[in-house]
Structures are given as C-alpha cells and as structure tokens.
Protein backbone atom coordinates (compact mmCIF):
# COMPACT_ATOMS: atom_id res chain seq x y z
CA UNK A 1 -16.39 8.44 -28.07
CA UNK A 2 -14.40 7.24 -25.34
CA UNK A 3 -10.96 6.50 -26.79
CA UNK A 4 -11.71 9.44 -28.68
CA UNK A 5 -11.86 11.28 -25.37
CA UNK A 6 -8.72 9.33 -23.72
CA UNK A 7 -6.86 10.61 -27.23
CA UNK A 8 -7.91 14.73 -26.95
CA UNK A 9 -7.16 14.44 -23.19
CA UNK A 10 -4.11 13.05 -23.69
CA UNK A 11 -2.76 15.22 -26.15
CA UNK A 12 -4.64 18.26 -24.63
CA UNK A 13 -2.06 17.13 -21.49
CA UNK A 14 0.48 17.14 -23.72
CA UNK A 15 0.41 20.60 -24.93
CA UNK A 16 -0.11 21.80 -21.52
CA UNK A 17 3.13 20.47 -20.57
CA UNK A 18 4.26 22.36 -23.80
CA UNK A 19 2.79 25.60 -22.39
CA UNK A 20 4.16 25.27 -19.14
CA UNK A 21 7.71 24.35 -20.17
CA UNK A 22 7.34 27.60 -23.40
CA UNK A 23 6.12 29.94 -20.21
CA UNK A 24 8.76 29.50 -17.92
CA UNK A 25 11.56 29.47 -20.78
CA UNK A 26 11.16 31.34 -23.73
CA UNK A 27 7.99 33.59 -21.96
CA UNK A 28 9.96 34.92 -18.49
CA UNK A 29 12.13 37.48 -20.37
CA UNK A 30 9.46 38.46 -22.73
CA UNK A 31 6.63 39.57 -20.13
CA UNK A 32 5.82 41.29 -17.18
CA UNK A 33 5.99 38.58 -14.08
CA UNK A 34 1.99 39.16 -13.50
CA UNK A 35 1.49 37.74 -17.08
CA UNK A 36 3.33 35.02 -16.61
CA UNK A 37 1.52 34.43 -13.87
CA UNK A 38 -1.60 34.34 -16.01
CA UNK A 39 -0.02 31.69 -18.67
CA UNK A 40 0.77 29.41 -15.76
CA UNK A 41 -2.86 29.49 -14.79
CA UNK A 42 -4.07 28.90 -18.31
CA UNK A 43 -1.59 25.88 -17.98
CA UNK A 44 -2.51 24.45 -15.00
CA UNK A 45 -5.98 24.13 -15.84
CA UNK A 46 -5.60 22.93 -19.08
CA UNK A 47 -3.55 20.26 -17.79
CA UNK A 48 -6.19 19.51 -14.83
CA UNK A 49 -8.73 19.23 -17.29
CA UNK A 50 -7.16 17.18 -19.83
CA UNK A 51 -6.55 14.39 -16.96
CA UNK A 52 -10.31 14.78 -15.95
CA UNK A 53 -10.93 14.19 -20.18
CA UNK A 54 -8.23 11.07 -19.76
CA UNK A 55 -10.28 9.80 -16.79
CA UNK A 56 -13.54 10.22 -17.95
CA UNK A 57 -12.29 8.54 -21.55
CA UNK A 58 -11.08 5.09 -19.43
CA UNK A 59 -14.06 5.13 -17.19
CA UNK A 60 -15.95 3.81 -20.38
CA UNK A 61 -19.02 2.45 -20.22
CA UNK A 62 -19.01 2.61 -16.31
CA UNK A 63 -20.25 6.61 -16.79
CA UNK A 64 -22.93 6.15 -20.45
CA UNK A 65 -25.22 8.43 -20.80
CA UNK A 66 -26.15 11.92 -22.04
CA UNK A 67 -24.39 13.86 -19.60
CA UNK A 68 -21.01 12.12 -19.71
CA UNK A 69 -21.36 13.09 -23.55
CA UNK A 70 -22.40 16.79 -22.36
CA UNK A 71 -19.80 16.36 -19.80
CA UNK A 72 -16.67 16.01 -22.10
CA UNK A 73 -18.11 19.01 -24.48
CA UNK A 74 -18.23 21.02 -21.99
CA UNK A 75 -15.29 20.46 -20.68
CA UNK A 76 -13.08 20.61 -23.95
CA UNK A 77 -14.92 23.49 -24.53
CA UNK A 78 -13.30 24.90 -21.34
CA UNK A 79 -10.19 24.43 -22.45
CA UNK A 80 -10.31 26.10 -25.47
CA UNK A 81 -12.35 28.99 -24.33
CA UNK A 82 -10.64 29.94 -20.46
CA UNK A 83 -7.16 28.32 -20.85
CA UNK A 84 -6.86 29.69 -24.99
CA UNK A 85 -8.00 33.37 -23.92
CA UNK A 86 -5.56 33.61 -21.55
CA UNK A 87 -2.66 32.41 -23.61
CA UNK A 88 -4.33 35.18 -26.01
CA UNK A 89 -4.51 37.26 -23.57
CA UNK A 90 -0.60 36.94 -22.29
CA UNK A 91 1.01 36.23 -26.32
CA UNK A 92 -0.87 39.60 -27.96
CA UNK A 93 -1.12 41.94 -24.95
CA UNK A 94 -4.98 42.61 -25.62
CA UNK A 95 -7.00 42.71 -22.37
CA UNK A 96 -10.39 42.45 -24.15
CA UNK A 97 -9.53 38.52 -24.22
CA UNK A 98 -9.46 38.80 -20.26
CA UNK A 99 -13.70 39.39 -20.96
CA UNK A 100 -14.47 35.79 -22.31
CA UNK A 101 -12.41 33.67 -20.34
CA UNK A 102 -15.32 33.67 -17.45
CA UNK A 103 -16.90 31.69 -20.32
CA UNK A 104 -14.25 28.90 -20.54
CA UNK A 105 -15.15 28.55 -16.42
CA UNK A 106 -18.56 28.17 -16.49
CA UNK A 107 -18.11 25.50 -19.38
CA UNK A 108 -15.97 23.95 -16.58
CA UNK A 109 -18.41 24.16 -14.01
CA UNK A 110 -20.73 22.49 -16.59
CA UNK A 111 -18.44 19.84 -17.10
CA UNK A 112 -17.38 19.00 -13.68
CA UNK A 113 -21.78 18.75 -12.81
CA UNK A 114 -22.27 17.03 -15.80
CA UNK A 115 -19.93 13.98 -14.82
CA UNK A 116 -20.94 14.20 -11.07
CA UNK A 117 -24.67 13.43 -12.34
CA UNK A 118 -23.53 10.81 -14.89
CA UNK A 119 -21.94 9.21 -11.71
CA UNK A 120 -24.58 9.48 -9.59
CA UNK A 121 -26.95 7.91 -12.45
CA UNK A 122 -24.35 5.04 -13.06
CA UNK A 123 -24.19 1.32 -11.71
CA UNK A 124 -21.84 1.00 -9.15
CA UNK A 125 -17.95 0.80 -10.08
C-alpha cells in the first residue's frame, strides 16, 4: 500500500500542477476572475494533499496501522470529492456542485486526524 500511495500522490501532484498551469492559461479568458479564483483553490489543495499522500507513502512502516490505511482513503477521497467539484463547478458553470464540495473537506479533516493518531500510536521516528 505504501508505494502504491507514494505513486497516486505523486501523480495526483502531477495533475495539480496540470490544473494550475490549464487555469492560469487557457482558463483566464474563458471565466469570470472569481472562478478562477475557485480553480486555483481546487489546485492548491489538491496539490497540498497529494504531498501529504507522497509523505505518508515514504513514511512506510514508521506510521502501520488501521488509521494510516483510513488516513490515505480519506484523504484521496478528498481530492476527488472537494478539489473535482470545484473544477466541476468552474468547467460547467453549475453551482449545485458548490453543495458537495463541504464533503471533499471533511474527508480531509478525516485524513489529516487519521494520520495524527497513527503518529501518535507509532514507535518513535
């Protein structure tokens, strides 16, 4: 699971840098400066998270457990569901999208807890 998790992050990182780089050139003409806004946002924390998914992935067997597993769900899950409704959101102009991202941040709230307690639980580093 953990290479597995080093490999999503890492491409997940990738196509954040892809989002960025599509949002601030072929995006700016096409909407209004507020949406934009929202792309970069759906960006930025798809790239944060995809470096927490990279870290967690080389911390190995120095974070086992349950809720490391839970953990990277959780926090993939985030990705898809906050930072991919608000690239929905932004590319097809349909607010209803705005309604589920709220889900995508309390997967990363989940996430983020869930490799806090694997920490604590953990041998020392």
């Amino acid at each position: 699971m953990r290479r597995r998790t080093v490999a999503i992050g890492a491409i997940l990182g990738m196509l954040a840098v892809s989002a960025g780089a599509f949002g601030a050139h072929a995006l700016r003409a096409q909407v209004t400066p507020e949406r934009l806004e929202v792309f970069k946002t759906a960006a930025h924390y798809q790239l944060i998270h995809a470096v927490l998914l990279v870290a967690v992935g080389l911390a190995g067997g120095k974070l086992p457990g349950r809720a490391t597993d839970i953990g990277v769900l959780a926090l993939f899950g985030g990705i898809l569901v906050f930072s991919g409704s608000l690239y929905l959101l932004v590319l097809t102009d349909t607010p209803m999208w705005g309604a589920v991202t709220p889900i995508g941040g309390v997967l990363f709230h989940v996430g983020w807890i869930c490799i806090a307690i694997s920490a604590l639980r953990s041998r020392p580093m």
